[in-house]
Structures are given as structure tokens and as C-alpha cells.
PDB file of N, CA and C in Angstrom:
ATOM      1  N   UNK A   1       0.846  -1.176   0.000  1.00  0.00           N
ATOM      2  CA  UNK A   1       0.000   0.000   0.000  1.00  0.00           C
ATOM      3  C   UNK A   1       0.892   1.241   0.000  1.00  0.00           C
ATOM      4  N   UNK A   2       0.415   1.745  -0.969  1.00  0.00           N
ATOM      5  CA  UNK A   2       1.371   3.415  -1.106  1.00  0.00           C
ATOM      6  C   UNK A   2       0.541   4.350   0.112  1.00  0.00           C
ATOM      7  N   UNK A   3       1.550   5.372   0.589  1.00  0.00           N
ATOM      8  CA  UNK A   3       0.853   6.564   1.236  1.00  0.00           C
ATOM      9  C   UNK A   3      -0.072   7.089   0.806  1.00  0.00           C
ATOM     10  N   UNK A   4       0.049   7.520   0.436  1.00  0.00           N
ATOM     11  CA  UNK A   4      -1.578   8.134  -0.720  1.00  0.00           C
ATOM     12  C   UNK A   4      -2.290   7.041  -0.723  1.00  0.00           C
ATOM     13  N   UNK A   5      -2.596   5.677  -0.475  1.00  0.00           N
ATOM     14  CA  UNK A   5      -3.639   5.570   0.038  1.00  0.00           C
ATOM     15  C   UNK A   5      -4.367   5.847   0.958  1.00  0.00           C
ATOM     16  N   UNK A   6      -4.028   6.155   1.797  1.00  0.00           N
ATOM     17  CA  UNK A   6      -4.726   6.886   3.131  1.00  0.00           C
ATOM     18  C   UNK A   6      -6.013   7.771   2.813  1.00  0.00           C
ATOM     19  N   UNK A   7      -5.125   8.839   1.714  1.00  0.00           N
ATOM     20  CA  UNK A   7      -5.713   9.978   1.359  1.00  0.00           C
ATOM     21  C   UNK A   7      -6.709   9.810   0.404  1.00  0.00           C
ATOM     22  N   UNK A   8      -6.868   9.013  -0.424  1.00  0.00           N
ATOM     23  CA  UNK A   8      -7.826   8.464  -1.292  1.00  0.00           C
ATOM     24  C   UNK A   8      -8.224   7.355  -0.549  1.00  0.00           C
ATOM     25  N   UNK A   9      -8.263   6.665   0.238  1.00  0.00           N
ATOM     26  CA  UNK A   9      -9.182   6.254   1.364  1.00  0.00           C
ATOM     27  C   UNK A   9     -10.312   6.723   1.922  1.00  0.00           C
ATOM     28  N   UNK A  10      -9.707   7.782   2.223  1.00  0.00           N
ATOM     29  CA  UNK A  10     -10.484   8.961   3.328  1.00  0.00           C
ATOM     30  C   UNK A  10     -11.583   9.496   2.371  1.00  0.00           C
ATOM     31  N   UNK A  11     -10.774  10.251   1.279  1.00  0.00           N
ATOM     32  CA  UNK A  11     -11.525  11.011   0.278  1.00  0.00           C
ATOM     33  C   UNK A  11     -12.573  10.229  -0.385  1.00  0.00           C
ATOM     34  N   UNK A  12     -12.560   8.896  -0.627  1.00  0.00           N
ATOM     35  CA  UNK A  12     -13.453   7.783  -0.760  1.00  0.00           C
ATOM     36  C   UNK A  12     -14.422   7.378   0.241  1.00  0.00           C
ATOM     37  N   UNK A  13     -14.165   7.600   1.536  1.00  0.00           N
ATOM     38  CA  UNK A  13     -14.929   7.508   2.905  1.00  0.00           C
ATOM     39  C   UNK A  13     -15.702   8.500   3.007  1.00  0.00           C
ATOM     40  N   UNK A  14     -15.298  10.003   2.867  1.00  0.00           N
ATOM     41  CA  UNK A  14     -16.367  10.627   3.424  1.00  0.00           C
ATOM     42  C   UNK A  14     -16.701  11.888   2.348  1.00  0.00           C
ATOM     43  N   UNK A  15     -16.433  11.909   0.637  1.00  0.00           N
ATOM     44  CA  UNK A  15     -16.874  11.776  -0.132  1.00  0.00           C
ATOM     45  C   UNK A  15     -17.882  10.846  -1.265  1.00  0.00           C
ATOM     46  N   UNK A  16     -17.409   9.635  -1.494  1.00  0.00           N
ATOM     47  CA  UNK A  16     -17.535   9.049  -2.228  1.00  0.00           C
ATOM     48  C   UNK A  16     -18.791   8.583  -2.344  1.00  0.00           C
ATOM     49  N   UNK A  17     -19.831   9.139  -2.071  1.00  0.00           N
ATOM     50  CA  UNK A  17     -21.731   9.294  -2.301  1.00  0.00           C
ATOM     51  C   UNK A  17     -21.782  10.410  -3.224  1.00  0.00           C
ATOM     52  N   UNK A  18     -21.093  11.303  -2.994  1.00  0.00           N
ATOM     53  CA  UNK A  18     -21.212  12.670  -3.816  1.00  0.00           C
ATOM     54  C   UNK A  18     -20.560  12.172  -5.616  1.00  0.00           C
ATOM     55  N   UNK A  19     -21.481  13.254  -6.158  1.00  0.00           N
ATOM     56  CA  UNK A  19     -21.277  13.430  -7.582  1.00  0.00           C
ATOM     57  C   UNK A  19     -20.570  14.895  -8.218  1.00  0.00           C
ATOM     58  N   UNK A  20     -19.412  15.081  -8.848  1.00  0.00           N
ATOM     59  CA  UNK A  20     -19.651  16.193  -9.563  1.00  0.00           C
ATOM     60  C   UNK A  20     -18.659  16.314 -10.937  1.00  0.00           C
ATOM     61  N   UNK A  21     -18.464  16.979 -11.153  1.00  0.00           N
ATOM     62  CA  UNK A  21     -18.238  17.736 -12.501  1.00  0.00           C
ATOM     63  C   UNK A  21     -16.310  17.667 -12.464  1.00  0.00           C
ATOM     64  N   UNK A  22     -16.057  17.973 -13.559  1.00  0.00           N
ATOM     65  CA  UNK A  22     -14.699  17.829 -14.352  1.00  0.00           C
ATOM     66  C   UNK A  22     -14.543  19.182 -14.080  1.00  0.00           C
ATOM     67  N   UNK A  23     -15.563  20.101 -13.865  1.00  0.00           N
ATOM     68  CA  UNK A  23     -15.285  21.287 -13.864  1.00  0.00           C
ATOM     69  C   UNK A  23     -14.915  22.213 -12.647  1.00  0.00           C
ATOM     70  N   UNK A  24     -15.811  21.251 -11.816  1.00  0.00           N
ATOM     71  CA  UNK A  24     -15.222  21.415  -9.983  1.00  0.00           C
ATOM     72  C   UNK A  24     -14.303  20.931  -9.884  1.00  0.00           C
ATOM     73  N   UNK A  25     -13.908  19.820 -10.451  1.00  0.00           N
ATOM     74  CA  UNK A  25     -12.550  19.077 -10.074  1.00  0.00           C
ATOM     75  C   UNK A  25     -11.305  19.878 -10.779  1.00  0.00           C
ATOM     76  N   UNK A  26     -11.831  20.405 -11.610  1.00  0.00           N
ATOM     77  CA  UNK A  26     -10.519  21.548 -12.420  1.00  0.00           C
ATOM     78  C   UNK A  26     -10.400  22.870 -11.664  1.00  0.00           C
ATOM     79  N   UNK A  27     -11.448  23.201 -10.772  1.00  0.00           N
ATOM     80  CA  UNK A  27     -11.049  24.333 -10.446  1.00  0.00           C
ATOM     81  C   UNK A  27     -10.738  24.077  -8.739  1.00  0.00           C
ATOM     82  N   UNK A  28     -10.903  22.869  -7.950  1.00  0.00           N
ATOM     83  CA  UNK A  28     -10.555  22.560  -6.906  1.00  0.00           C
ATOM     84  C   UNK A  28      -8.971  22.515  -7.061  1.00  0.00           C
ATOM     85  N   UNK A  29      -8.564  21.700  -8.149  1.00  0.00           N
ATOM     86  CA  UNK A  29      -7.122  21.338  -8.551  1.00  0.00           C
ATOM     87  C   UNK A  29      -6.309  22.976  -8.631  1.00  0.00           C
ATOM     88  N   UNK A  30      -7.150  24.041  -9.453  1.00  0.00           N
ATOM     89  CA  UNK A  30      -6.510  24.987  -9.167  1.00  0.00           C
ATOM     90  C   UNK A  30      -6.273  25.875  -8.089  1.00  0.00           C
ATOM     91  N   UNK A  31      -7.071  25.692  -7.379  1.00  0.00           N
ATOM     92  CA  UNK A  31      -6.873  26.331  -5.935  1.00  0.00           C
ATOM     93  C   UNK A  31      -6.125  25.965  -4.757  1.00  0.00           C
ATOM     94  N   UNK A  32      -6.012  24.014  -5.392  1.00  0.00           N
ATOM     95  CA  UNK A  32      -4.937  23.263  -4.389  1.00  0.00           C
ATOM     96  C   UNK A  32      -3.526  23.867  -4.735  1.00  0.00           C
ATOM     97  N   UNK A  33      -3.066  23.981  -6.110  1.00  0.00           N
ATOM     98  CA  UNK A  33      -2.233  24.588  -6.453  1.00  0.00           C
ATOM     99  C   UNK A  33      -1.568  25.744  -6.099  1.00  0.00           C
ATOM    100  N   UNK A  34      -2.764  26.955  -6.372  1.00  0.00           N
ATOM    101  CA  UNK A  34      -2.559  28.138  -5.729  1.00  0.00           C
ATOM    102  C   UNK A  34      -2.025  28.174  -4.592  1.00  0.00           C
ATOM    103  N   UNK A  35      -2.512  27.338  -3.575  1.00  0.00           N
ATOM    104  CA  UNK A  35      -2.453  27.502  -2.223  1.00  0.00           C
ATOM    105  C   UNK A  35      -0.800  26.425  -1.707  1.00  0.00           C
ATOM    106  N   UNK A  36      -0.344  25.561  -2.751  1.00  0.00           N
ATOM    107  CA  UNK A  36       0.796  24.228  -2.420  1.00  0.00           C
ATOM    108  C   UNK A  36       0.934  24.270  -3.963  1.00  0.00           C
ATOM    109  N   UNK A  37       1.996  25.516  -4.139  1.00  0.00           N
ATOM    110  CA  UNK A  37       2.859  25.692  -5.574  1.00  0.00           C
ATOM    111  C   UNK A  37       3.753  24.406  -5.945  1.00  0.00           C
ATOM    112  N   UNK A  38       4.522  23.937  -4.527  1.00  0.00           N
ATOM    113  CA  UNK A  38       5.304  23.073  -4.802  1.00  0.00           C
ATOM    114  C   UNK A  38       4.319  21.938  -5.435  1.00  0.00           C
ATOM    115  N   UNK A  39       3.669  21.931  -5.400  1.00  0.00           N
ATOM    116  CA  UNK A  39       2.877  20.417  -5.736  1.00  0.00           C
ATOM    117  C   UNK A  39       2.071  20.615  -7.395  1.00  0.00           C
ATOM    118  N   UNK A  40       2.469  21.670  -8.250  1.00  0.00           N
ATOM    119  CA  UNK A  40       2.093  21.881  -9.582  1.00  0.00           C
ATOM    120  C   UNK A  40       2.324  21.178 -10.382  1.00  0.00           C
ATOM    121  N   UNK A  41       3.458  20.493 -10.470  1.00  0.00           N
ATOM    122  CA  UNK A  41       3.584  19.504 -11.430  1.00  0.00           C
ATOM    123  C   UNK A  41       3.046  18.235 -11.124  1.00  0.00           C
ATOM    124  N   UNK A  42       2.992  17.608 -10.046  1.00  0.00           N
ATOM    125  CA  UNK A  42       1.888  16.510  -9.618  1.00  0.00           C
ATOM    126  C   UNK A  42       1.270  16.464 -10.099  1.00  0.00           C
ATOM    127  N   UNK A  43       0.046  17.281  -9.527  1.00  0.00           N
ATOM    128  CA  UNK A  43      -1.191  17.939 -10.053  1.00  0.00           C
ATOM    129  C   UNK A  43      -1.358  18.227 -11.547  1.00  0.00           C
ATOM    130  N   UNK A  44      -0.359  18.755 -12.329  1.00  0.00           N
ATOM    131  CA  UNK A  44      -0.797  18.698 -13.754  1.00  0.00           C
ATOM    132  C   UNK A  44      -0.972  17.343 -14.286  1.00  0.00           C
ATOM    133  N   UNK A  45       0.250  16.344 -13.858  1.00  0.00           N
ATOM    134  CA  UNK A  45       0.612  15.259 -14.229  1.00  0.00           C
ATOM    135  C   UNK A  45      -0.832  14.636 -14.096  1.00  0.00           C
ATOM    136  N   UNK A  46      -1.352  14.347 -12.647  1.00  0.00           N
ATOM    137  CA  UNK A  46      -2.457  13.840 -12.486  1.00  0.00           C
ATOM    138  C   UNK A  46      -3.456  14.378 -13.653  1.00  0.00           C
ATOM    139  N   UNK A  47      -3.841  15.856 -13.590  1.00  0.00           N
ATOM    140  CA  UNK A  47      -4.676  16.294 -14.694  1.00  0.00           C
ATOM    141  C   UNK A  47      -4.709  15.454 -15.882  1.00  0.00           C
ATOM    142  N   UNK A  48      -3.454  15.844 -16.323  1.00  0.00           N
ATOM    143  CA  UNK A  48      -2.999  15.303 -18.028  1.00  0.00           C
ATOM    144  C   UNK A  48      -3.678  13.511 -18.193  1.00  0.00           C
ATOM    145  N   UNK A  49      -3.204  12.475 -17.123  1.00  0.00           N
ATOM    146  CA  UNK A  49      -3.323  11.398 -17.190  1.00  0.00           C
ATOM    147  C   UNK A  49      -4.972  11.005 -17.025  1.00  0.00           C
ATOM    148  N   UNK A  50      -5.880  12.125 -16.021  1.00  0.00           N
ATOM    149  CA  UNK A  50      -7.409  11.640 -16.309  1.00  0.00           C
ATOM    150  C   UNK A  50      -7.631  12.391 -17.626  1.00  0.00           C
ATOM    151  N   UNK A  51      -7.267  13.516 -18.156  1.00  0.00           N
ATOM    152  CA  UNK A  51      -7.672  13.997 -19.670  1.00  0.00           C
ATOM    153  C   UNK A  51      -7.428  12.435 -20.699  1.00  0.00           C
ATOM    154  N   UNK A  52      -6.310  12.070 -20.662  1.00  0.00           N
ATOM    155  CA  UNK A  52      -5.869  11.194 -21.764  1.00  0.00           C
ATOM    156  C   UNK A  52      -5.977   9.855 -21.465  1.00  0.00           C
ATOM    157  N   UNK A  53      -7.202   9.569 -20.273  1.00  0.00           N
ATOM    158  CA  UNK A  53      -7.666   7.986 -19.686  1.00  0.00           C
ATOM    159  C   UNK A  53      -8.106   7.395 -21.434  1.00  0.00           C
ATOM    160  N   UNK A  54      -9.297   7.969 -22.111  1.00  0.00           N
ATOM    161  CA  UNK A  54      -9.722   7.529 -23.040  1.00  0.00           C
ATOM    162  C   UNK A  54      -8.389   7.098 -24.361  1.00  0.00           C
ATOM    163  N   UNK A  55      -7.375   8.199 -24.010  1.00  0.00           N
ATOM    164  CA  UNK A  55      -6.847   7.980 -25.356  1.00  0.00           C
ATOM    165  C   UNK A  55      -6.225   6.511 -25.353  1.00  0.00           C
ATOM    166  N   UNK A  56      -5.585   6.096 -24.107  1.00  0.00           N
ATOM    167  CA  UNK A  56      -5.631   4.558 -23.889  1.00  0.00           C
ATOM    168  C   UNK A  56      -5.937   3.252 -25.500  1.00  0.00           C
ATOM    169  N   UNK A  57      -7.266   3.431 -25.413  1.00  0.00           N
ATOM    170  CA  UNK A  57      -7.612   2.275 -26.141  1.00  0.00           C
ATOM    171  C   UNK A  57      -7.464   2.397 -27.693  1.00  0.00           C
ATOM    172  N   UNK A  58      -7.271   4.168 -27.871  1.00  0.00           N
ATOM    173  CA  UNK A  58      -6.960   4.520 -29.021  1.00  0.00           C
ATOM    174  C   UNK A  58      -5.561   3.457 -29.801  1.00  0.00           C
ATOM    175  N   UNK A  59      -4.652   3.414 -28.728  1.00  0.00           N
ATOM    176  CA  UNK A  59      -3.189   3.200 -28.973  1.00  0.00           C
ATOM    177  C   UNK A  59      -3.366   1.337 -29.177  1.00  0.00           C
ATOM    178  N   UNK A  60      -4.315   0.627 -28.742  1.00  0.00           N
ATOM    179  CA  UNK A  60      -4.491  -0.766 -28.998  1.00  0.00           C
ATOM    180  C   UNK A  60      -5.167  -1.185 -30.643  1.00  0.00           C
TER     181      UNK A  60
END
């Protein structure tokens, strides 16, 4: 088990009934940012990799 499971544990525990948007999640991501600069490239990385989930099956 990686560390970050914990955190997507949790976030799965006392989120994970809730529904929302690509668009909350883009602008939550930017405010995590704003607020924990050091952590921008993570965070894009993560971005980039749910944008390009679909392109996946393209490449098979």
C-alpha cells in the first residue's frame, strides 16, 4: 500500500456518495495549487493522465 492511500481512502470515505463535474474538479485542482505551488507539477501530471484515460484504447 502506497501513502496516498490513506488519502484516497479517506476522500473515498467521506466523499464518495457525492457526484460532480470535471469542472469542480478543475477548479478545486486549481486552488490546491494556488495555495501548495510546490505540488504543480503533480497535479498537472495527475490532470494530463485523467484527460488522456480515453486515449488509452486509441493506442491498442
Amino acid at each position: 500500500m502506497y501513502f496516498t492511500d490513506r488519502g484516497i481512502e479517506e476522500l473515498e470515505k467521506r466523499r464518495g456518495e457525492q457526484e460532480v463535474t470535471f469542472e469542480w474538479l478543475a477548479e478545486q485542482l486549481r486552488t490546491f495549487v494556488d495555495l501548495n505551488p510546490d505540488f504543480e507539477i503533480p497535479v498537472e501530471r495527475l490532470a494530463t493522465w485523467l484527460a488522456r484515460l480515453d486515449d488509452e484504447d486509441d493506442d491498442e
